[in-house]
N, C-alpha and C. Protein backbone atom coordinates (compact mmCIF):
# COMPACT_ATOMS: atom_id res chain seq x y z
N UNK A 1 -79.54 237.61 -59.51
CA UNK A 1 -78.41 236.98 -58.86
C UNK A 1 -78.57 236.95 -57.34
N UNK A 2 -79.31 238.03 -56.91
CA UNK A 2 -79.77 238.00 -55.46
C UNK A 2 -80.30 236.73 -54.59
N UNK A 3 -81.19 236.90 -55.85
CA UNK A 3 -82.44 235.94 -55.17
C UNK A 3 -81.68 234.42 -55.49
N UNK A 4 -80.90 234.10 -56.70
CA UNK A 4 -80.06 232.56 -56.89
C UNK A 4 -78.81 232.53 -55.26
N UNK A 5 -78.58 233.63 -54.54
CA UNK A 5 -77.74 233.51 -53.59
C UNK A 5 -78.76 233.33 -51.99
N UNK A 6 -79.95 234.07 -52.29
CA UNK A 6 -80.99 233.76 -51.07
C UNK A 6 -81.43 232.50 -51.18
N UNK A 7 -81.78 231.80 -52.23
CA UNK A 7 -82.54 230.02 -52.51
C UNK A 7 -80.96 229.12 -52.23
N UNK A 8 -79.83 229.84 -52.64
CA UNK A 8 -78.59 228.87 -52.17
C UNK A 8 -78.83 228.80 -50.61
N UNK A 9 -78.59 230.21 -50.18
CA UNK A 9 -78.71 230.10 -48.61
C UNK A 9 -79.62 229.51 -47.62
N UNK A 10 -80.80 229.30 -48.42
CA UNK A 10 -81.71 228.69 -47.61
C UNK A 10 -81.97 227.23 -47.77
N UNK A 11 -81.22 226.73 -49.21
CA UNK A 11 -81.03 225.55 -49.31
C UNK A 11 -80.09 224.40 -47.95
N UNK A 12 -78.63 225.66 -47.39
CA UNK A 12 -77.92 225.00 -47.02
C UNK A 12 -78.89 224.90 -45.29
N UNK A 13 -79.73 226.47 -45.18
CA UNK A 13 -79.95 226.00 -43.42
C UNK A 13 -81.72 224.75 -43.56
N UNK A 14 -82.00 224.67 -44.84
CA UNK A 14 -83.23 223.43 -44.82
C UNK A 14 -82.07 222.15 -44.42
N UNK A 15 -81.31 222.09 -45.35
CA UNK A 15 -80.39 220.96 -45.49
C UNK A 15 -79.75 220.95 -43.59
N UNK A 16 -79.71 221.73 -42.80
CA UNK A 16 -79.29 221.77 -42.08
C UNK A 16 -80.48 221.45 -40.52
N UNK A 17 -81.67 221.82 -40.60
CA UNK A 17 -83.20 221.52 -40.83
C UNK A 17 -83.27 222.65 -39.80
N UNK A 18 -82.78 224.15 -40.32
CA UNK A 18 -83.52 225.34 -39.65
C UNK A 18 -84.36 225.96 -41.13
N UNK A 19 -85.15 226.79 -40.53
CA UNK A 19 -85.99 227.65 -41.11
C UNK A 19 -85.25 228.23 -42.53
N UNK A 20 -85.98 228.46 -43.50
CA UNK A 20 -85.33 229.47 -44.22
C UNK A 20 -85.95 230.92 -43.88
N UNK A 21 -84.72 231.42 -44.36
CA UNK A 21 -84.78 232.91 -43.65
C UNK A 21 -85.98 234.01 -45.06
N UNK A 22 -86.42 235.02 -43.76
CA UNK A 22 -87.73 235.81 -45.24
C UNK A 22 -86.56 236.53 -46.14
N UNK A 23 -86.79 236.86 -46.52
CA UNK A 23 -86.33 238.09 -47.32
C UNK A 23 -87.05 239.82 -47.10
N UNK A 24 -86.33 240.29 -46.51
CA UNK A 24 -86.47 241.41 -46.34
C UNK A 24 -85.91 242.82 -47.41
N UNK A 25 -86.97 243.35 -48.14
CA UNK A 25 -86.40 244.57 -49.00
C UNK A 25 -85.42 245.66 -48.34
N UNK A 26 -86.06 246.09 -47.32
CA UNK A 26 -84.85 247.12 -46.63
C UNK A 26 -83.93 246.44 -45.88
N UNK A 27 -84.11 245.42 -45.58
CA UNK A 27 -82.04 244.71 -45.67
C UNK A 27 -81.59 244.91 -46.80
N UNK A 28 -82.21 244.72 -47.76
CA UNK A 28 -81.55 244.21 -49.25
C UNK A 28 -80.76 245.72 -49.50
N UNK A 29 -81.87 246.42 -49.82
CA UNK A 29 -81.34 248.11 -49.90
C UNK A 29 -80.17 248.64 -48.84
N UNK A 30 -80.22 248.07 -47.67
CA UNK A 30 -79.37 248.40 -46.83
C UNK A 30 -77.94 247.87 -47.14
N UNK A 31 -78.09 247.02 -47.77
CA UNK A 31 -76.98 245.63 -48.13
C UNK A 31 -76.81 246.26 -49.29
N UNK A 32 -76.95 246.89 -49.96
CA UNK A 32 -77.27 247.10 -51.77
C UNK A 32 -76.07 248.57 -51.31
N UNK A 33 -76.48 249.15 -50.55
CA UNK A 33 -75.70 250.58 -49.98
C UNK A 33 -74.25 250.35 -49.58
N UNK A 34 -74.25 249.11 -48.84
CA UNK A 34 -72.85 249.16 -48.27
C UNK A 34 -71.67 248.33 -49.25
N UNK A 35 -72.60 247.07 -50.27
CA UNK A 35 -72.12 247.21 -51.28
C UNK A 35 -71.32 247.78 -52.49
N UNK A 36 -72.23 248.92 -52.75
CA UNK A 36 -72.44 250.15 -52.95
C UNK A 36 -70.71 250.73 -52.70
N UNK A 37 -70.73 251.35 -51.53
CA UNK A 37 -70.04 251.86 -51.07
C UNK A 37 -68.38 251.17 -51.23
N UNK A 38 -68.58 249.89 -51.13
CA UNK A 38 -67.41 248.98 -51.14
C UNK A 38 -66.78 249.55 -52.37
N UNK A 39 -67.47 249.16 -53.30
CA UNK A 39 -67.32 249.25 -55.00
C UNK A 39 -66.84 250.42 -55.12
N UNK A 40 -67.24 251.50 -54.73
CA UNK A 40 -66.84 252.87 -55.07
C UNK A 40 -65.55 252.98 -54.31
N UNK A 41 -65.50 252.64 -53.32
CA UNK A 41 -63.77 252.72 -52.55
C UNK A 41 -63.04 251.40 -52.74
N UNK A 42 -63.45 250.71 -53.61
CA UNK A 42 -62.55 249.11 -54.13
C UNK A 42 -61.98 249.01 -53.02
N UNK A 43 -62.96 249.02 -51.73
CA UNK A 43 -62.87 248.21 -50.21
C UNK A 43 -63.54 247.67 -49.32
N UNK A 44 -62.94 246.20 -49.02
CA UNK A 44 -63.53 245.21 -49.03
C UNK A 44 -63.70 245.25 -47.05
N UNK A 45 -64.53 245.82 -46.50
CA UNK A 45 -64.60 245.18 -44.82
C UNK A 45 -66.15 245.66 -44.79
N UNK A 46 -66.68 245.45 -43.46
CA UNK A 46 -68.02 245.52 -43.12
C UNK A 46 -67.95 246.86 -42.67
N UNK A 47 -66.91 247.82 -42.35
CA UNK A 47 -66.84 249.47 -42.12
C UNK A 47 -65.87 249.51 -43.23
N UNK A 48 -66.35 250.43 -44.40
CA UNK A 48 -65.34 251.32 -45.19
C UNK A 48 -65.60 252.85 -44.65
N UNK A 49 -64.38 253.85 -44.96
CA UNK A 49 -64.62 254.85 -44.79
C UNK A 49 -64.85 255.41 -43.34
N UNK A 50 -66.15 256.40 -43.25
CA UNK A 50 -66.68 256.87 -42.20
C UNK A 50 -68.10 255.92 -42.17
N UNK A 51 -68.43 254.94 -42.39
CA UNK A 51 -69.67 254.23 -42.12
C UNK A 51 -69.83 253.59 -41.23
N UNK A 52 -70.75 253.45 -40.56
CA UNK A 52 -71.48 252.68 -39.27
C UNK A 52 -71.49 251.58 -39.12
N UNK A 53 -70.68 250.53 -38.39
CA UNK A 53 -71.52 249.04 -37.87
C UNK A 53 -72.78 248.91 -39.17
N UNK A 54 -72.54 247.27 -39.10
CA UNK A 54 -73.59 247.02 -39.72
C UNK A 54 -74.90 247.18 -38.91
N UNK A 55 -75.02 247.13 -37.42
CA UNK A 55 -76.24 247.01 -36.69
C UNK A 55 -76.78 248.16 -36.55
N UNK A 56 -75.66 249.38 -36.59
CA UNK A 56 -76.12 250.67 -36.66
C UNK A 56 -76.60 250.91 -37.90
N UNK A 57 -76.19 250.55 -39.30
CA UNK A 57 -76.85 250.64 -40.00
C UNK A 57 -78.39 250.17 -40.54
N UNK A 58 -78.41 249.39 -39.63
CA UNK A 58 -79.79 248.70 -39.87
C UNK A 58 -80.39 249.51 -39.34
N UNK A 59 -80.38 249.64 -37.65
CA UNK A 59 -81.07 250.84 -36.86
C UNK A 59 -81.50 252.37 -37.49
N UNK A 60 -80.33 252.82 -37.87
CA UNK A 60 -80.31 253.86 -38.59
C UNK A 60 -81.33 253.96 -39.68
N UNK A 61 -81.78 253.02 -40.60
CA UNK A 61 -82.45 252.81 -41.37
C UNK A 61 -83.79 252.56 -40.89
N UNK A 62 -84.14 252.52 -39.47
CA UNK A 62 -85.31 252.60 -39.01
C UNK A 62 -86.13 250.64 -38.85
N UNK A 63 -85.26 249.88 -39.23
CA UNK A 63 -85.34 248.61 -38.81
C UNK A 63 -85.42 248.16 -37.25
N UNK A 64 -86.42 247.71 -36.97
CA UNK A 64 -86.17 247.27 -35.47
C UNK A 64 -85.86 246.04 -35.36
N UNK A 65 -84.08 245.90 -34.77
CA UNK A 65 -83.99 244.64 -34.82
C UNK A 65 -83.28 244.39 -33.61
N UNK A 66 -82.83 243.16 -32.71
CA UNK A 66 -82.42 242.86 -31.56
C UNK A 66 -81.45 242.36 -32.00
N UNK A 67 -80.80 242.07 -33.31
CA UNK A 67 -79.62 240.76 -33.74
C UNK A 67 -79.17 241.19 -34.89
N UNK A 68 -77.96 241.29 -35.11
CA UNK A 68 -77.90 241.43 -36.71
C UNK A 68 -76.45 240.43 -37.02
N UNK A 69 -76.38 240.03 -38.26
CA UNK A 69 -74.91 239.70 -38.67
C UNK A 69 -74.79 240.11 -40.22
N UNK A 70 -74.00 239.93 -40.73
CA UNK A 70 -73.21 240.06 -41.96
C UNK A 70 -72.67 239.44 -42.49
N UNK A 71 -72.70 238.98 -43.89
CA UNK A 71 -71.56 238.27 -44.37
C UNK A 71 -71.24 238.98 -46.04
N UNK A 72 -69.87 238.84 -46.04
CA UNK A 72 -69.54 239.93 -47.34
C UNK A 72 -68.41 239.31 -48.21
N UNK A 73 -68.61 239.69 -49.44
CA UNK A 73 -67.71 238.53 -50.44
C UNK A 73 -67.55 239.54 -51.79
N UNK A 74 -66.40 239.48 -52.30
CA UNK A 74 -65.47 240.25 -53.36
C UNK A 74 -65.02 239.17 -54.47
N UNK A 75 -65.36 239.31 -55.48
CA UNK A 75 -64.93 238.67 -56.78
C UNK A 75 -65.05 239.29 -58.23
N UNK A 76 -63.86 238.48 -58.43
CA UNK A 76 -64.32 239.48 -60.17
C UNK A 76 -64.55 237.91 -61.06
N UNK A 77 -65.82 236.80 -60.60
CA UNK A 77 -66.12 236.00 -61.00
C UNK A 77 -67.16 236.78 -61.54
N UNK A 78 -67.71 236.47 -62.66
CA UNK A 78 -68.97 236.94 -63.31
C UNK A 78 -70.31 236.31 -62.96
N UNK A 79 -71.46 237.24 -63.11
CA UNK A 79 -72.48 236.22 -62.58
C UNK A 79 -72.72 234.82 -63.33
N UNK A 80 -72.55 234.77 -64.70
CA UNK A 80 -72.72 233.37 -65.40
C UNK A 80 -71.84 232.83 -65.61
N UNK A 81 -70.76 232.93 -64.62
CA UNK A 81 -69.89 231.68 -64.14
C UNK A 81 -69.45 231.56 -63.04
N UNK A 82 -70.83 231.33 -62.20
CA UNK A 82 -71.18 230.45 -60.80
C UNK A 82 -70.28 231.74 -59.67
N UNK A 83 -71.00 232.92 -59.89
CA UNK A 83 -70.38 233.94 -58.88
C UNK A 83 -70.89 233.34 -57.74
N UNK A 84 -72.39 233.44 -57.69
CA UNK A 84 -73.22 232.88 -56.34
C UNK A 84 -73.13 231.30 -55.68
N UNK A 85 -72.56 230.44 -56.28
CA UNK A 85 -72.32 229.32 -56.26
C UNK A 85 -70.89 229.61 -55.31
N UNK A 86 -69.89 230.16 -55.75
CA UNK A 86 -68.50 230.16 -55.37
C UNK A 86 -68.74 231.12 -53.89
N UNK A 87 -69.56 232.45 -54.19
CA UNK A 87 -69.80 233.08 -52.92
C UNK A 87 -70.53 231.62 -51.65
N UNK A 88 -71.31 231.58 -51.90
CA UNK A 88 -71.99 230.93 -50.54
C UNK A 88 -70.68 229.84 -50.28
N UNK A 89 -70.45 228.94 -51.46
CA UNK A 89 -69.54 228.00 -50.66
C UNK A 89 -68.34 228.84 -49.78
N UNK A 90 -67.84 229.35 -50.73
CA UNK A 90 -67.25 230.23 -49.56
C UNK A 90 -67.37 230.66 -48.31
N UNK A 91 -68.90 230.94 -47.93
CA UNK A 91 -69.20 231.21 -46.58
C UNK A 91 -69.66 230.24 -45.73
N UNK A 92 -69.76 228.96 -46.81
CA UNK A 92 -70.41 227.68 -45.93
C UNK A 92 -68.56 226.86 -45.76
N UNK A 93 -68.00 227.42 -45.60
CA UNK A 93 -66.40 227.11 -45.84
C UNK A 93 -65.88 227.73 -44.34
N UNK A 94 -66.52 228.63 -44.14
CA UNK A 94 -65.41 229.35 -43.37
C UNK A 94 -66.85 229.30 -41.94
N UNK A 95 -66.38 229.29 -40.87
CA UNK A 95 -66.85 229.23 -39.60
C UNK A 95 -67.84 230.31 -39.42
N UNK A 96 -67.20 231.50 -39.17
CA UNK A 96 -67.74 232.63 -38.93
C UNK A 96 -69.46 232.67 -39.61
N UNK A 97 -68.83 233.08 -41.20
CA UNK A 97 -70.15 233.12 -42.10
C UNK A 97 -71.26 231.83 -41.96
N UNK A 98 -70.64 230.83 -41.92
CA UNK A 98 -71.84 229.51 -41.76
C UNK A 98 -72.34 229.64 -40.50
N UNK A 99 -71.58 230.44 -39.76
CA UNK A 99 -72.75 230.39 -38.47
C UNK A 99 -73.64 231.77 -38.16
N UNK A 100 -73.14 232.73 -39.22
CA UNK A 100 -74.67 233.62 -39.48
C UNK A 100 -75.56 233.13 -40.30
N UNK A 101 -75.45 232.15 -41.73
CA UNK A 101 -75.94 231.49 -42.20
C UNK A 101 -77.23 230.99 -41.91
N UNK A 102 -76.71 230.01 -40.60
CA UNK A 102 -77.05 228.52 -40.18
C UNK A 102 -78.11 228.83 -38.60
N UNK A 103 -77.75 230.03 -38.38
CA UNK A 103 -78.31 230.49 -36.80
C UNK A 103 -79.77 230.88 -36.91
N UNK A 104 -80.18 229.83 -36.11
CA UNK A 104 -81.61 229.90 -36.04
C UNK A 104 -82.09 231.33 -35.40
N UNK A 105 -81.62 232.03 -34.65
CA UNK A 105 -81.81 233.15 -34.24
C UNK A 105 -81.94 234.78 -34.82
N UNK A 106 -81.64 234.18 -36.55
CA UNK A 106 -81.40 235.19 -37.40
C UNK A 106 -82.92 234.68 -38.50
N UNK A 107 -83.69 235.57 -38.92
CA UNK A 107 -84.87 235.16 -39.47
C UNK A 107 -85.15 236.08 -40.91
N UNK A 108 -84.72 236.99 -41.25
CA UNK A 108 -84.72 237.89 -42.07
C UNK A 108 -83.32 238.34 -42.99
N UNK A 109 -83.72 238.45 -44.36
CA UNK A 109 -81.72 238.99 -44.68
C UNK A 109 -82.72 239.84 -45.46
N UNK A 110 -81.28 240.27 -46.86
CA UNK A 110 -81.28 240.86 -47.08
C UNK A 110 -80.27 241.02 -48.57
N UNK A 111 -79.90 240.54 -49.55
CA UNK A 111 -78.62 240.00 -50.32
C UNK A 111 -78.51 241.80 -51.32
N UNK A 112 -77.24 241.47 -51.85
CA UNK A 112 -76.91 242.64 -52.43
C UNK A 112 -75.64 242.64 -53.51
N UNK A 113 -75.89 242.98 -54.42
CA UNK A 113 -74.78 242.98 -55.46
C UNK A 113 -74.15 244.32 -56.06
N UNK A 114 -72.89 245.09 -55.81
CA UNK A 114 -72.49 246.23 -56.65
C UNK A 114 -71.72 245.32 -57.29
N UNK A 115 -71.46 246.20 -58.83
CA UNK A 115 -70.02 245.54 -59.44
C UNK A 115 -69.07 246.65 -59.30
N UNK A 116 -67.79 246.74 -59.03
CA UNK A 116 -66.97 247.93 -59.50
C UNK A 116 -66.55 248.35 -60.94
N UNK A 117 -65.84 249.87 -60.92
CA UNK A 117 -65.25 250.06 -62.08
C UNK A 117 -64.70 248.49 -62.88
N UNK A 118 -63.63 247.89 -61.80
CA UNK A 118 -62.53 247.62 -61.76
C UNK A 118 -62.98 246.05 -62.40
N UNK A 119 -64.51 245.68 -62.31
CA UNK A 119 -65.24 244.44 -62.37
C UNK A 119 -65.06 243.81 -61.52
N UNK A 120 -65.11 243.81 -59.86
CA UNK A 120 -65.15 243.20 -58.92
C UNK A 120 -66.23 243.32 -58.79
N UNK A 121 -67.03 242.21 -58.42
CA UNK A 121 -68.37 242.44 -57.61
C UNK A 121 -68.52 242.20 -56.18
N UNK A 122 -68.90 242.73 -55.59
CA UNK A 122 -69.06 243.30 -53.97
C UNK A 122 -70.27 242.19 -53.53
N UNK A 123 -70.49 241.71 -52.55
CA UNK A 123 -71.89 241.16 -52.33
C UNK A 123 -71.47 241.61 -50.51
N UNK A 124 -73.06 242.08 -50.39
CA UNK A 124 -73.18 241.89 -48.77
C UNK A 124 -74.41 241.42 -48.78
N UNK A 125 -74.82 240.46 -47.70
CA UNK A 125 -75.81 239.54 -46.94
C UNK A 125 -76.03 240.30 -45.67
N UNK A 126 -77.14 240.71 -45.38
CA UNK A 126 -77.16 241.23 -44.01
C UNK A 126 -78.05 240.85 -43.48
N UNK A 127 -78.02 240.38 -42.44
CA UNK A 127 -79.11 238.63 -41.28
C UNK A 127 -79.59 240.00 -40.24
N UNK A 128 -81.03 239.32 -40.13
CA UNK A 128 -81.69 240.37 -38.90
C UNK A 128 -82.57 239.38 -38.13
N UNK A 129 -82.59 239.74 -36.73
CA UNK A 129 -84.05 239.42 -35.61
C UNK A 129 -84.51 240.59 -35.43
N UNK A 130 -86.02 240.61 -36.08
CA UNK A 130 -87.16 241.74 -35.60
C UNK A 130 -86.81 241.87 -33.93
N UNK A 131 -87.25 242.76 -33.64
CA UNK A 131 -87.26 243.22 -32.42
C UNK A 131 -88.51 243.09 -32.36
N UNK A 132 -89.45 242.07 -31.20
CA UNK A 132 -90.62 242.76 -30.48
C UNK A 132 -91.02 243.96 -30.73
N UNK A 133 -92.39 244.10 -31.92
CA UNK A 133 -93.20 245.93 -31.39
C UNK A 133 -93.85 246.38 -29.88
């Protein structure tokens, strides 16, 4: 379901005629965590709890990056009936998310799926620029 929400996303910034973005495993895992975390506290923001910025979390994780964004989405749509379909439009809907999306300045993600007890599924997307070694 990851990877049907990374080929959506990169469908909309070709269609848009930027780059598609790589796919990065430790975004994904990083994204997979805060997910994660959502699900277990059936709460939905980019800080639940005592957790870090998403940029600190990347850092923290030993990622070197100069840029980060986020985009995060809650449903108790199932995956085989168009969860990932309804997520992206959703973010190609709303300003904010289409322009972490769509920003050429972002080159790397990262996609992520928890489900809850409760059958909500959690998704976080987390967009990175390498930092210069």
């Amino acid at each position: 379901m990851e990877g049907t929400i990374l080929r959506l996303v990169n469908d909309q910034r070709r269609a848009a005629g930027i780059g598609p973005l790589c796919y990065s495993r430790r975004l994904a895992e990083i994204a997979r965590e805060h997910s994660r975390k959502m699900a277990q506290l059936e709460s939905f923001a980019h800080r639940v709890a005592e957790e870090l910025s998403p940029l600190e979390r990347i850092i923290s994780n030993g990622v070197p990056v100069d840029r980060v964004a986020e985009n995060i989405f809650a449903t108790d749509e199932t995956p085989a009936n168009g969860l990932a379909e309804d997520c992206v439009a959703m973010w190609m809907g709303s300003d904010e998310h289409r322009t972490n999306i769509l920003s050429a300045q972002l080159d790397y993600t990262g996609v992520a799926i928890f489900p809850s007890g409760a059958g909500i599924f959690y998704i976080t997307e987390d967009f990175a620029h390498l930092r210069d070694r």
